[in-house]
C-alpha atoms as a PDB file:
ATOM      1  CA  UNK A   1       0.000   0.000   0.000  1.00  0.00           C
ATOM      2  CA  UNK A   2       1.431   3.183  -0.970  1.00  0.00           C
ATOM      3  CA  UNK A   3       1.374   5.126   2.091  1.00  0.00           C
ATOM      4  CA  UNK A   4       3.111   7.892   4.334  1.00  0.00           C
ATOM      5  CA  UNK A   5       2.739   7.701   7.879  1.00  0.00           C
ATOM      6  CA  UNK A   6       3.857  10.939  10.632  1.00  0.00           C
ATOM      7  CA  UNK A   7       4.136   9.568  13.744  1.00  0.00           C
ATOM      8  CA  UNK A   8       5.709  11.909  17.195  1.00  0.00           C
ATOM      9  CA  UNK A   9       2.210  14.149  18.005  1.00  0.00           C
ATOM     10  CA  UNK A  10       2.456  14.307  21.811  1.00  0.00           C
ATOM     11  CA  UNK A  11       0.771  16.791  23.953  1.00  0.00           C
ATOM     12  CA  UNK A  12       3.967  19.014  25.288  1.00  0.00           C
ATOM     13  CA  UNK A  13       4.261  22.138  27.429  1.00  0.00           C
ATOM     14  CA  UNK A  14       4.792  25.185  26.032  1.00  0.00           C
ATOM     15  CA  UNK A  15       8.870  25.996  25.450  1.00  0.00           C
ATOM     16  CA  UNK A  16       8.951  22.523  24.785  1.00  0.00           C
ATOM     17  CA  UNK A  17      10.112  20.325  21.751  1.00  0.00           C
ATOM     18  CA  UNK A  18       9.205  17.247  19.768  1.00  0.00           C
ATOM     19  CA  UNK A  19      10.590  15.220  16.304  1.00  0.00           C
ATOM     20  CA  UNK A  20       8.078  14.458  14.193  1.00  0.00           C
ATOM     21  CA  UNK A  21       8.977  11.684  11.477  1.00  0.00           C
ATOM     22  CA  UNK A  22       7.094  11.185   8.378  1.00  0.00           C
ATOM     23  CA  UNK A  23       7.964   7.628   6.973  1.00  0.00           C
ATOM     24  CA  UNK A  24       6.748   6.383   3.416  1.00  0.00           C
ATOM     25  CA  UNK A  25       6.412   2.938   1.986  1.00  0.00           C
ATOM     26  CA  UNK A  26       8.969   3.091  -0.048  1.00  0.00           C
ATOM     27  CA  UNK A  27      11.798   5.702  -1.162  1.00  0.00           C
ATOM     28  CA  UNK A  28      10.938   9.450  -0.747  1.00  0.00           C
ATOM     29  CA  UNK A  29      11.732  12.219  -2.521  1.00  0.00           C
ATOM     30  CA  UNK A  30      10.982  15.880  -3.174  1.00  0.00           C
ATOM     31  CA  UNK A  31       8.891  17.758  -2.744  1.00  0.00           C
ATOM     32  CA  UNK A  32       9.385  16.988   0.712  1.00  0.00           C
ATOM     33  CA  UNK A  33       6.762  19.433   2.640  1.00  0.00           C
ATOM     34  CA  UNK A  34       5.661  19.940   6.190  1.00  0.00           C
ATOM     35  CA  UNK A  35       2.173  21.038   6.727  1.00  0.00           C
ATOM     36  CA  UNK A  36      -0.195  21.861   9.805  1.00  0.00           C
ATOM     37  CA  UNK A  37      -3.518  22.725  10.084  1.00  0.00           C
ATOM     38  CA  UNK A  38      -5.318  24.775  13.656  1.00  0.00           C
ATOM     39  CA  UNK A  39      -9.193  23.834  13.704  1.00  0.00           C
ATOM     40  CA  UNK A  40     -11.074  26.557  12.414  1.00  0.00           C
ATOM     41  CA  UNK A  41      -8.500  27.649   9.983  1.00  0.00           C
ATOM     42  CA  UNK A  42      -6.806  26.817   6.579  1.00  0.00           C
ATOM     43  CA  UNK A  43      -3.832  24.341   6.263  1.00  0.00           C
ATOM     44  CA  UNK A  44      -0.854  25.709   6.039  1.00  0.00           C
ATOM     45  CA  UNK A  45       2.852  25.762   4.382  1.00  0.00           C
ATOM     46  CA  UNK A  46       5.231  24.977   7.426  1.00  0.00           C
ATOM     47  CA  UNK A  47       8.333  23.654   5.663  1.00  0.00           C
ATOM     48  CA  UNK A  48       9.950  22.125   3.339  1.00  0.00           C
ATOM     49  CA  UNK A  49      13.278  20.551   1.397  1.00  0.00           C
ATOM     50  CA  UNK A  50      13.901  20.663  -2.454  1.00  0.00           C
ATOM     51  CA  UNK A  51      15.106  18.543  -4.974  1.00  0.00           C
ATOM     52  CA  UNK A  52      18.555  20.319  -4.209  1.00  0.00           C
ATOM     53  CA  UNK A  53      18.647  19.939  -0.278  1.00  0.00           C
ATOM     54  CA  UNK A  54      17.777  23.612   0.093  1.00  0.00           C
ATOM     55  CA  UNK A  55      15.035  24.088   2.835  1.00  0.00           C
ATOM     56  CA  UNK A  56      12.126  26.375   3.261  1.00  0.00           C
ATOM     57  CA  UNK A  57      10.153  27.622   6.190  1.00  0.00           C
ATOM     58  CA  UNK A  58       7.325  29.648   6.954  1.00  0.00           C
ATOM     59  CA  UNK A  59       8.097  32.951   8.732  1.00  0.00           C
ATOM     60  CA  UNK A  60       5.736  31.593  12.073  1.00  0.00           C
ATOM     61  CA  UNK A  61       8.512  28.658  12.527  1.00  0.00           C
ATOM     62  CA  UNK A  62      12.038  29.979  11.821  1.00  0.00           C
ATOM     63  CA  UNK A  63      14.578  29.988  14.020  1.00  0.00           C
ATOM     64  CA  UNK A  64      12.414  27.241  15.992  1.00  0.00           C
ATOM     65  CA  UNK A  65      11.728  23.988  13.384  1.00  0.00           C
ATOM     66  CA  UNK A  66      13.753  21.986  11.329  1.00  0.00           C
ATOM     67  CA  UNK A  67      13.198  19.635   8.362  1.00  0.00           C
ATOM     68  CA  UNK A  68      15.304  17.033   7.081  1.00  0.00           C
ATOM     69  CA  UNK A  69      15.074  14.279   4.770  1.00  0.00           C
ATOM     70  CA  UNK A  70      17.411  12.972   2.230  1.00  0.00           C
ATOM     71  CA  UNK A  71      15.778  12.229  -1.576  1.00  0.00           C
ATOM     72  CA  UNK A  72      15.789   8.819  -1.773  1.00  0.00           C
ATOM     73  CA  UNK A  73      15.132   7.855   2.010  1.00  0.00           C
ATOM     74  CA  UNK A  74      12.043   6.705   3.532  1.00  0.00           C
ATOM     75  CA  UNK A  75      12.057   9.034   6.235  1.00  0.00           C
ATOM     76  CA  UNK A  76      11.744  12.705   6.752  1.00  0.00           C
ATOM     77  CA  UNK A  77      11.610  14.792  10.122  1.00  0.00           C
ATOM     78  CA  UNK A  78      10.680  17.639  11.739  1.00  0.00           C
ATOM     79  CA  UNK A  79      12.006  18.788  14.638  1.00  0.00           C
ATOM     80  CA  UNK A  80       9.951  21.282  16.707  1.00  0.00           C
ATOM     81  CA  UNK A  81      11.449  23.304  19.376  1.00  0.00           C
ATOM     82  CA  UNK A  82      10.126  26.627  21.963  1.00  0.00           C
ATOM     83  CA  UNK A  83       7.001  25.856  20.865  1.00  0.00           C
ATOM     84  CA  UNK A  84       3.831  27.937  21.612  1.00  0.00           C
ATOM     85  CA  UNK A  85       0.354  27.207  22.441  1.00  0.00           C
ATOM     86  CA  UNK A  86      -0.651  28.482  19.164  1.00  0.00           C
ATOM     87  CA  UNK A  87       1.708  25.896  17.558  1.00  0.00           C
ATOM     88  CA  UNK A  88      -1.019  23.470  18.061  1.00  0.00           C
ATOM     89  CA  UNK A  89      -2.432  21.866  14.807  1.00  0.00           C
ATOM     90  CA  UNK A  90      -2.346  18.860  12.890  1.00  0.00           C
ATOM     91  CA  UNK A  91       1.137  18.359  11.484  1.00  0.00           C
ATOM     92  CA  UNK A  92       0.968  16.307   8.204  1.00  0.00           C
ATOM     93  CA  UNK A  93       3.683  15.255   5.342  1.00  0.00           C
ATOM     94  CA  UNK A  94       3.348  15.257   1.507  1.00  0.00           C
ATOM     95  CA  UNK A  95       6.377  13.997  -1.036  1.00  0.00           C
ATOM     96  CA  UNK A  96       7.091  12.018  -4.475  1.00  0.00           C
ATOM     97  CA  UNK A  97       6.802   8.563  -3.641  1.00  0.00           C
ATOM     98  CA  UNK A  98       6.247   5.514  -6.300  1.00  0.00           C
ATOM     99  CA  UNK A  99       5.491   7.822  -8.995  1.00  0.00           C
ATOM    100  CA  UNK A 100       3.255  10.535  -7.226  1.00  0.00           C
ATOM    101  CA  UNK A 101       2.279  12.848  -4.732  1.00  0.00           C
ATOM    102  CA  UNK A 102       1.339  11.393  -1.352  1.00  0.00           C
ATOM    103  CA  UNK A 103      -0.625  12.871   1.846  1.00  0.00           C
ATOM    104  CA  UNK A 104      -0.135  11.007   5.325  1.00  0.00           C
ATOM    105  CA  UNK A 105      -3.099  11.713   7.901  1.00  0.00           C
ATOM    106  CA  UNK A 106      -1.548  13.307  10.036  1.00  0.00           C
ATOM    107  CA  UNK A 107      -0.297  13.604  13.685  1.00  0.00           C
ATOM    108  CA  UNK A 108      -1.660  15.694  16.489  1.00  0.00           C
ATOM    109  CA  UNK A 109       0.408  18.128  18.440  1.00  0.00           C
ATOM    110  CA  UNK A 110      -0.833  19.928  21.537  1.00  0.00           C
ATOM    111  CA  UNK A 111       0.971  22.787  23.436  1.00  0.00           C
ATOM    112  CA  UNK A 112      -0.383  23.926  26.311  1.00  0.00           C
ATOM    113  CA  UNK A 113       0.421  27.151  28.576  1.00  0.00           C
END
């Protein structure tokens, strides 16, 4: 089944950190992206890593996430750190795997004050 699963969600105080991983069923590759989505409000564009290795992040998360993932792995993170309580959202993956784009579900991560 061609699939990509996020797995790491935790509920977390705030100032806290987590590693999200985003694992496919076969190879990865780019686009790579990082998503999340607050209740009530649109998803949105957290980060991402290109077909070169460059990486991309939304002004809300700089300085305080991290993406990784190599093209060609199964596996690509993100690492969360000082986060807020309005970093809470559902944090899903999309990237190139066995000949198109794939979505996971999802992964749930709560901050709270």
């Amino acid at each position: 089944q061609v699939q990509l699963v996020e797995s790491g969600g935790d509920l977390v105080q705030a100032g806290g950190s987590l590693r999200l991983s985003c694992t496919g069923s076969g190879p990865i590759s780019s686009p790579m992206n990082w998503y999340r989505q607050i209740p009530g409000k649109q998803r949105e564009l957290v980060a991402y890593v290109s077909s070169g290795g460059d990486t991309y992040y939304a002004e809300f998360v700089k300085g305080r996430f991290t993406v990784s993932g190599k093209n060609g792995g199964n596996t690509m993170y993100l690492e969360l750190t000082d986060l807020k309580v309005e970093d809470t959202a559902v944090y899903s993956c999309s990237a190139f795997l066995h000949g198109g784009i794939v979505w996971g579900r999802g992964t749930q991560v709560t901050v709270s004050s």
